[in-house]
C-alpha atoms as a PDB file:
ATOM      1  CA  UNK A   1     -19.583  31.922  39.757  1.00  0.00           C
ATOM      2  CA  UNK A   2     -22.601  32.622  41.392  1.00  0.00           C
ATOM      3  CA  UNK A   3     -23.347  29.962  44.498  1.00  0.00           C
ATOM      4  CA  UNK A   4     -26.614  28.957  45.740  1.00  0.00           C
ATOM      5  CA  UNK A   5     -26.019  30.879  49.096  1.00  0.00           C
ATOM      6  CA  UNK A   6     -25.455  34.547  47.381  1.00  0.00           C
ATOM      7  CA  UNK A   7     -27.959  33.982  44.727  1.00  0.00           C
ATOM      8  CA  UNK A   8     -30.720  33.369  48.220  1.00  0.00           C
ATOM      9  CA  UNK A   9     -29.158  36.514  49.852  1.00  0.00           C
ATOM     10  CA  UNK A  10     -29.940  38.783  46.287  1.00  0.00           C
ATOM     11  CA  UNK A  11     -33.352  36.946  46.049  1.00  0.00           C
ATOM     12  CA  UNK A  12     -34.213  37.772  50.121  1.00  0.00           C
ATOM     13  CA  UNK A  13     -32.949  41.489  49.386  1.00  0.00           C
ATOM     14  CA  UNK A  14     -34.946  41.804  46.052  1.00  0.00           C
ATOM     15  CA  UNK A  15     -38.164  40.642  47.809  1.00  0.00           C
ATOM     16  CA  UNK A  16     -37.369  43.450  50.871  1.00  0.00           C
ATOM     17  CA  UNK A  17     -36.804  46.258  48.773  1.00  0.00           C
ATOM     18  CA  UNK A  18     -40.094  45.321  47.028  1.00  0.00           C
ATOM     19  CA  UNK A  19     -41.821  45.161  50.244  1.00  0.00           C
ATOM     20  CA  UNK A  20     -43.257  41.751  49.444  1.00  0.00           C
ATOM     21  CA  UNK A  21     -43.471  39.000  52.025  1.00  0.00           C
ATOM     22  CA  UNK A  22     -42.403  35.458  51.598  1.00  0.00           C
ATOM     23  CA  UNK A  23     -45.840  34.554  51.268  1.00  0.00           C
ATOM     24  CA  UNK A  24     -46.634  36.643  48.324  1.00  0.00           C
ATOM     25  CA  UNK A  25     -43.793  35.780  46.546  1.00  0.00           C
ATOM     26  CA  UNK A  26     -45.164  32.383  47.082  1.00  0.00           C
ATOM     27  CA  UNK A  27     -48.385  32.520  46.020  1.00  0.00           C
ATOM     28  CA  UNK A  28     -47.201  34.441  42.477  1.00  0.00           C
ATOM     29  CA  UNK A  29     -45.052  31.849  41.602  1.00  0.00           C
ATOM     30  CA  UNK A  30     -47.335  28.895  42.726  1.00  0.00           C
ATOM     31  CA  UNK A  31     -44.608  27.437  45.338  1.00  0.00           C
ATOM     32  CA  UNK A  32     -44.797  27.201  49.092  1.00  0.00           C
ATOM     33  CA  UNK A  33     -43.788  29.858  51.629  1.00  0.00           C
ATOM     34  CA  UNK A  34     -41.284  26.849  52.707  1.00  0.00           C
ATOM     35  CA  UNK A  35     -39.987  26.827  49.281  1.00  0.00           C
ATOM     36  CA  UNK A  36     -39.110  30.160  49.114  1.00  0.00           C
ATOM     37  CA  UNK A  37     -37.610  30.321  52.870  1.00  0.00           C
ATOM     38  CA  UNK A  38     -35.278  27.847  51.645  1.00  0.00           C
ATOM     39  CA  UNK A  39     -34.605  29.652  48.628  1.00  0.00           C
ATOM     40  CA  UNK A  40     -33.458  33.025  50.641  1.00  0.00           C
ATOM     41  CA  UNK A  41     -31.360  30.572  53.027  1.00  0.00           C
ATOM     42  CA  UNK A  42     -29.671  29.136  50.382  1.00  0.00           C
ATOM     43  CA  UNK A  43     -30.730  25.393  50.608  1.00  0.00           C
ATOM     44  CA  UNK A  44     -32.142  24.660  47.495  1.00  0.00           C
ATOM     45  CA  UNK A  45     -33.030  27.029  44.273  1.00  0.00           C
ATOM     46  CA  UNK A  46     -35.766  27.792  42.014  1.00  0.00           C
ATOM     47  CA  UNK A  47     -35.826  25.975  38.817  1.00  0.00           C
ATOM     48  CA  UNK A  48     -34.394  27.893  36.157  1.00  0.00           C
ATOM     49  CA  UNK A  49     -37.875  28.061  34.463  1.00  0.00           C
ATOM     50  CA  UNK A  50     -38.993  30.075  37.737  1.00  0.00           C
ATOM     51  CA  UNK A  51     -36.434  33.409  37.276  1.00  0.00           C
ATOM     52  CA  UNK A  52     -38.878  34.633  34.851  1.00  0.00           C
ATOM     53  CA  UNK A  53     -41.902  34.403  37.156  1.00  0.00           C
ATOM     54  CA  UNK A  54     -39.296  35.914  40.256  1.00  0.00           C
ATOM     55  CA  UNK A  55     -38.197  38.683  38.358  1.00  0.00           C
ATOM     56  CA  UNK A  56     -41.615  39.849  37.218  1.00  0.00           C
ATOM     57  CA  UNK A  57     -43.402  39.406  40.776  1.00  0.00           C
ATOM     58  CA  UNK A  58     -40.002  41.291  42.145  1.00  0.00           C
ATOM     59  CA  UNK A  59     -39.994  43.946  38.840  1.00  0.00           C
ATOM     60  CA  UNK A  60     -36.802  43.522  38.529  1.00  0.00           C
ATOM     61  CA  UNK A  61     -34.805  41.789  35.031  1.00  0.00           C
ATOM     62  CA  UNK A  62     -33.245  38.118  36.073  1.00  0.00           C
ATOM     63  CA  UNK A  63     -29.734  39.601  35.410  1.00  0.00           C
ATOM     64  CA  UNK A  64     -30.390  41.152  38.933  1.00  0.00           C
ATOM     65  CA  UNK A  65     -30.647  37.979  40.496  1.00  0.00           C
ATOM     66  CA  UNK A  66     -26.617  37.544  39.303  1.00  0.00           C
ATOM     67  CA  UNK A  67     -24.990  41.154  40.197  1.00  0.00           C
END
């Protein structure tokens, strides 16, 4: 099982290797830069409704969020 804190390490690595900031990430998925902060810290996570719009921004498939 996949917890909250690996799941905002993957996410903060995805959004690296893209070379996108917090902010863009952000603004593509209509959240706050605070939102996604706490995302990549592992304090809270994105709906479940919200991988979609993630994994497009990050072009990567939401099965990458989980490996």
């Amino acid at each position: 099982m996949l917890s909250i804190e690996k799941f905002g390490q993957r996410l903060a690595y995805l959004r690296s290797v893209s070379h996108l900031t917090q902010r863009e990430v952000a603004a593509y998925c209509s959240v706050t830069v605070q939102a996604v902060s706490k995302w990549e810290r592992g304090l809270s996570c994105p709906d479940l409704l919200m991988l979609d719009d993630l994994a497009r921004v990050l072009r990567v498939e939401i099965k990458d969020f989980f490996e």
